[in-house]
N, C-alpha and C. Protein backbone atom coordinates (compact mmCIF):
# COMPACT_ATOMS: atom_id res chain seq x y z
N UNK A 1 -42.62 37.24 -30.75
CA UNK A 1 -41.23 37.12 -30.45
C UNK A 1 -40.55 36.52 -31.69
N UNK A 2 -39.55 37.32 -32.50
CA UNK A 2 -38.87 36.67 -33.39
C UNK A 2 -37.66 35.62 -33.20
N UNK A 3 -37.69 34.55 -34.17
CA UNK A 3 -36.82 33.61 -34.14
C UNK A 3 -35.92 33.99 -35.06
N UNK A 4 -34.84 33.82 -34.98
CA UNK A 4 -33.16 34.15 -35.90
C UNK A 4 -33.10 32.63 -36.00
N UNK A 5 -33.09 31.77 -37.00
CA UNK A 5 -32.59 30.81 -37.28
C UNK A 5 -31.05 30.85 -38.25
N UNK A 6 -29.68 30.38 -38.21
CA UNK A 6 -28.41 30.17 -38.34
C UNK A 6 -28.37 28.97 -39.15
N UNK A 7 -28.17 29.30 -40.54
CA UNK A 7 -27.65 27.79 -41.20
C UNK A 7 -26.51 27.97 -41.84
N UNK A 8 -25.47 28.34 -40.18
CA UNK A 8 -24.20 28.17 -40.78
C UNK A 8 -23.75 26.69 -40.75
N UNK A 9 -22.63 26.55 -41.16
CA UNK A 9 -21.49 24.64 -41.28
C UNK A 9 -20.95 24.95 -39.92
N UNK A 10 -21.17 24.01 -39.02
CA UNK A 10 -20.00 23.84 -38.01
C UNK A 10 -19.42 22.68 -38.11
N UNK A 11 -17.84 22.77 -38.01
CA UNK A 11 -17.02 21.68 -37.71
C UNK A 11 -16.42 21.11 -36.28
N UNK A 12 -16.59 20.23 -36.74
CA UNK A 12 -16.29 19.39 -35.01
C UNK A 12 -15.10 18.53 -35.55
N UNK A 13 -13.91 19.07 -34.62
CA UNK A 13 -12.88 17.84 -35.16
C UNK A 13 -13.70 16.20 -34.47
N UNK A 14 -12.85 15.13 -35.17
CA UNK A 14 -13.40 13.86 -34.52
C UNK A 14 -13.18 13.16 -33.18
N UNK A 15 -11.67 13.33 -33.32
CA UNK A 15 -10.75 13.21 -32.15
C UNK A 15 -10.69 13.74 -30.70
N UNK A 16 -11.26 14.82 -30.74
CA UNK A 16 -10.74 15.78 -29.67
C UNK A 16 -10.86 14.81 -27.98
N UNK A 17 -12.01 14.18 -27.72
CA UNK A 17 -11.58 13.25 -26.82
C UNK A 17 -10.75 12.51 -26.66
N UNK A 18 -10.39 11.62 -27.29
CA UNK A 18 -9.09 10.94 -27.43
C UNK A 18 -8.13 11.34 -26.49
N UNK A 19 -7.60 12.25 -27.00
CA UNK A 19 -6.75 12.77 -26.14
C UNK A 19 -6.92 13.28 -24.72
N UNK A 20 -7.79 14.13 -24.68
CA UNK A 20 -8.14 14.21 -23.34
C UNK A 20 -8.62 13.23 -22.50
N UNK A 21 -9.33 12.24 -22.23
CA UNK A 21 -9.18 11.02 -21.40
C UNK A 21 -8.21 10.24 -21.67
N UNK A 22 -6.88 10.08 -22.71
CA UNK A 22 -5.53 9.22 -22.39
C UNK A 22 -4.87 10.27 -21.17
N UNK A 23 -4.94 11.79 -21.38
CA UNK A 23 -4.37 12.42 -20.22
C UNK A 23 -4.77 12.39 -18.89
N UNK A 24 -6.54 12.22 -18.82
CA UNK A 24 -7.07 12.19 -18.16
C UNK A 24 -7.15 10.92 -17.58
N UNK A 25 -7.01 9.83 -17.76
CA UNK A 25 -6.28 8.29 -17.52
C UNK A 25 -4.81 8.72 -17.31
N UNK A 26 -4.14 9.22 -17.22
CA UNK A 26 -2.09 9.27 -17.03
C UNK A 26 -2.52 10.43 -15.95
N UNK A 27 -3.10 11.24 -15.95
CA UNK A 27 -2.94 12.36 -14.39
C UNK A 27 -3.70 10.89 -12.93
N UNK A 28 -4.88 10.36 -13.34
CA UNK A 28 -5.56 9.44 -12.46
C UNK A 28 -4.65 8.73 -12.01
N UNK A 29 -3.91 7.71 -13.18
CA UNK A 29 -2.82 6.74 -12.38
C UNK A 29 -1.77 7.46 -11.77
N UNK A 30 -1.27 8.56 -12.15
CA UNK A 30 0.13 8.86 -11.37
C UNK A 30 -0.67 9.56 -9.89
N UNK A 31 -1.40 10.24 -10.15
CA UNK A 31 -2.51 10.43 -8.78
C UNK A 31 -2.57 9.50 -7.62
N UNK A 32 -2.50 7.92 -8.21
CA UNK A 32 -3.05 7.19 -7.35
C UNK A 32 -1.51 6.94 -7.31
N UNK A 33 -0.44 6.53 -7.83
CA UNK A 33 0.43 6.52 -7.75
C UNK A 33 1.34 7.00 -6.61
N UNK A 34 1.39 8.57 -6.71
CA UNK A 34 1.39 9.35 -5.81
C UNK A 34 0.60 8.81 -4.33
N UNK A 35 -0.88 8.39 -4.08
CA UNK A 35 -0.70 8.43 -3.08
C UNK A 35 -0.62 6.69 -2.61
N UNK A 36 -0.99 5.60 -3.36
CA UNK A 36 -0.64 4.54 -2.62
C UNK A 36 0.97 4.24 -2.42
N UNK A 37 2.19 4.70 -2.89
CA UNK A 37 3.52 4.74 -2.70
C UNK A 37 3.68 5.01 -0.89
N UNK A 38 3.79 5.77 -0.69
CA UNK A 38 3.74 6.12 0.91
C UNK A 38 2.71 5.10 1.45
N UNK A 39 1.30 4.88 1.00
CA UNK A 39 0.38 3.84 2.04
C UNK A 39 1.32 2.83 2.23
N UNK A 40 2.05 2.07 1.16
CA UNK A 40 2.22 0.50 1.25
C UNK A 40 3.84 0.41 1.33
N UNK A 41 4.41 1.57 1.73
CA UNK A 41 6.15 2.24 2.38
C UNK A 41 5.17 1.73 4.14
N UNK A 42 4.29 3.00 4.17
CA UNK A 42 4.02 2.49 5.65
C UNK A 42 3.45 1.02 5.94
N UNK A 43 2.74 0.92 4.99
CA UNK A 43 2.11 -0.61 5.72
C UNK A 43 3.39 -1.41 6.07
N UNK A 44 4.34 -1.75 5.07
CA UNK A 44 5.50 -2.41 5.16
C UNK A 44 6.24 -2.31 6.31
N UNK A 45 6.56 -1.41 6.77
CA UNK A 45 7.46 -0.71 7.76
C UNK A 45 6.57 -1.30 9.27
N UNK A 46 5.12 -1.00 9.10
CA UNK A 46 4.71 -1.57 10.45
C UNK A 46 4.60 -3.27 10.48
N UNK A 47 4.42 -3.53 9.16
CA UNK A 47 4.30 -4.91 9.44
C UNK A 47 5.73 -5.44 9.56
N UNK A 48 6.63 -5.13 9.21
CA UNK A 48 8.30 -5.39 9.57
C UNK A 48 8.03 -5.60 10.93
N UNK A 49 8.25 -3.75 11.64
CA UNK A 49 8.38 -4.01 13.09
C UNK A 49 7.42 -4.97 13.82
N UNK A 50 6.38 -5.53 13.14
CA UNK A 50 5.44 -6.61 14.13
C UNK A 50 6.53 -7.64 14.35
N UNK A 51 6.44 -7.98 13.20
CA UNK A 51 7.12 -9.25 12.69
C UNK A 51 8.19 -9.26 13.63
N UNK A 52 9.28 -8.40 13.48
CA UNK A 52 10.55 -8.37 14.07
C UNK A 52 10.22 -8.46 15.88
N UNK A 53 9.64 -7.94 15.88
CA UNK A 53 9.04 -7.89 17.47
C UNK A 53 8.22 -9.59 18.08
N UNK A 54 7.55 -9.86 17.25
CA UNK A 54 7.17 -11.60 17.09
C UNK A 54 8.52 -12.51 17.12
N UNK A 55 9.83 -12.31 16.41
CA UNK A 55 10.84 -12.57 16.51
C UNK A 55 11.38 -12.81 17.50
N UNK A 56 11.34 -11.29 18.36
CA UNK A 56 12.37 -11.05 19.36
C UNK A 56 11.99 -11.88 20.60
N UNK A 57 10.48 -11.82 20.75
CA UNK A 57 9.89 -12.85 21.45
C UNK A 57 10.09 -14.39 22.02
N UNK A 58 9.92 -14.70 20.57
CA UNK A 58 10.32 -16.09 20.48
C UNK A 58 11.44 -16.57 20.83
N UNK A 59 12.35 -15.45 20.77
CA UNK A 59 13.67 -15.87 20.87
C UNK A 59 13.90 -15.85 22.20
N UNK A 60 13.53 -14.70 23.19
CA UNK A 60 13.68 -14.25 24.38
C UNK A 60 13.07 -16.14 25.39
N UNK A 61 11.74 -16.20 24.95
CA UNK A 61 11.22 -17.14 25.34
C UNK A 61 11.96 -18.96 25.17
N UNK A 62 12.60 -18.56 24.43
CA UNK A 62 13.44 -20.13 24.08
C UNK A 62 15.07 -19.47 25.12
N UNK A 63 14.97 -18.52 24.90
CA UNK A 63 16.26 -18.14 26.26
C UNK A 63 15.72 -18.75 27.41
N UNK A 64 14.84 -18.42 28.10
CA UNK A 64 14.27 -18.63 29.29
C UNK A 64 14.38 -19.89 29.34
N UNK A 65 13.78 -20.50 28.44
CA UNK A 65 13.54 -22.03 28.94
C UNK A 65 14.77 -22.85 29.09
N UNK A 66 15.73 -22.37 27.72
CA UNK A 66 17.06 -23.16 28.27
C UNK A 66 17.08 -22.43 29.65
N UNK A 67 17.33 -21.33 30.33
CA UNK A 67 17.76 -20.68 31.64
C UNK A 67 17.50 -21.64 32.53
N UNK A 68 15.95 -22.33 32.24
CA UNK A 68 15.31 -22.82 33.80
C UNK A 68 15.69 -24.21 33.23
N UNK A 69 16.64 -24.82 32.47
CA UNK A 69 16.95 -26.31 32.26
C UNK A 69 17.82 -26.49 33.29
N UNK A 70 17.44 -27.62 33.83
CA UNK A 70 18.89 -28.18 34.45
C UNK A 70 19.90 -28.95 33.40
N UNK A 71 21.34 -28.68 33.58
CA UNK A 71 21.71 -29.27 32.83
C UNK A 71 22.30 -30.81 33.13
N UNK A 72 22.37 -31.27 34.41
CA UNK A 72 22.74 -32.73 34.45
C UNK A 72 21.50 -33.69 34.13
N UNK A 73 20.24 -33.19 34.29
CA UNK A 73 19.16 -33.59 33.93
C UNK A 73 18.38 -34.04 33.04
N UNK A 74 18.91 -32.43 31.93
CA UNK A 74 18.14 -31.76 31.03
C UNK A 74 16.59 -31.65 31.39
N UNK A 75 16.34 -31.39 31.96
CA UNK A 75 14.80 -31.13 32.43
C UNK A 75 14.88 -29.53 33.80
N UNK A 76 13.20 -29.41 33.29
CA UNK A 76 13.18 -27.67 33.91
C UNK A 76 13.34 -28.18 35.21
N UNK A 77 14.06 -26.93 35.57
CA UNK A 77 13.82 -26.51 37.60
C UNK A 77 12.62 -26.47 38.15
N UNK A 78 12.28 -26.54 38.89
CA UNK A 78 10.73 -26.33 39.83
C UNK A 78 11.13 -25.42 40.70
N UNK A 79 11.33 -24.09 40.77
CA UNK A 79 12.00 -23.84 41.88
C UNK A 79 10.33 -23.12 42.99
């Protein structure tokens, strides 16, 4: 079986990575970019409405209690 041996020059630029992983680093971050934007829109939004809802609570519950105060008393009703 014959061998063909080639002693041509090949050139290799030096650089050529370089560039391709700075792009390849800038597509990754806007990637992730892209998708944690919407995760932490929603996380926000539900942890608002907890919160606001923990709020509404508290508030409802300090209604009540003045409700059941007597006021010549200041102390709750027993009813």
């Amino acid at each position: 079986m014959p061998h063909y041996f080639s002693t041509q020059p090949t050139t290799h630029p030096v650089n050529t990575h370089s560039k391709d992983s700075t792009d390849v680093y800038t597509h990754n971050l806007i990637g992730l970019s892209i998708i944690s934007f919407p995760l932490f829109l929603l996380l926000g939004i539900i942890t608002y409405k907890k919160y606001h809802t923990v709020v509404f609570r508290r508030q409802i519950a300090t209604l009540e209690k003045i409700w059941l105060m007597d006021a010549k008393n200041n102390t709750y009703r027993q009813d």
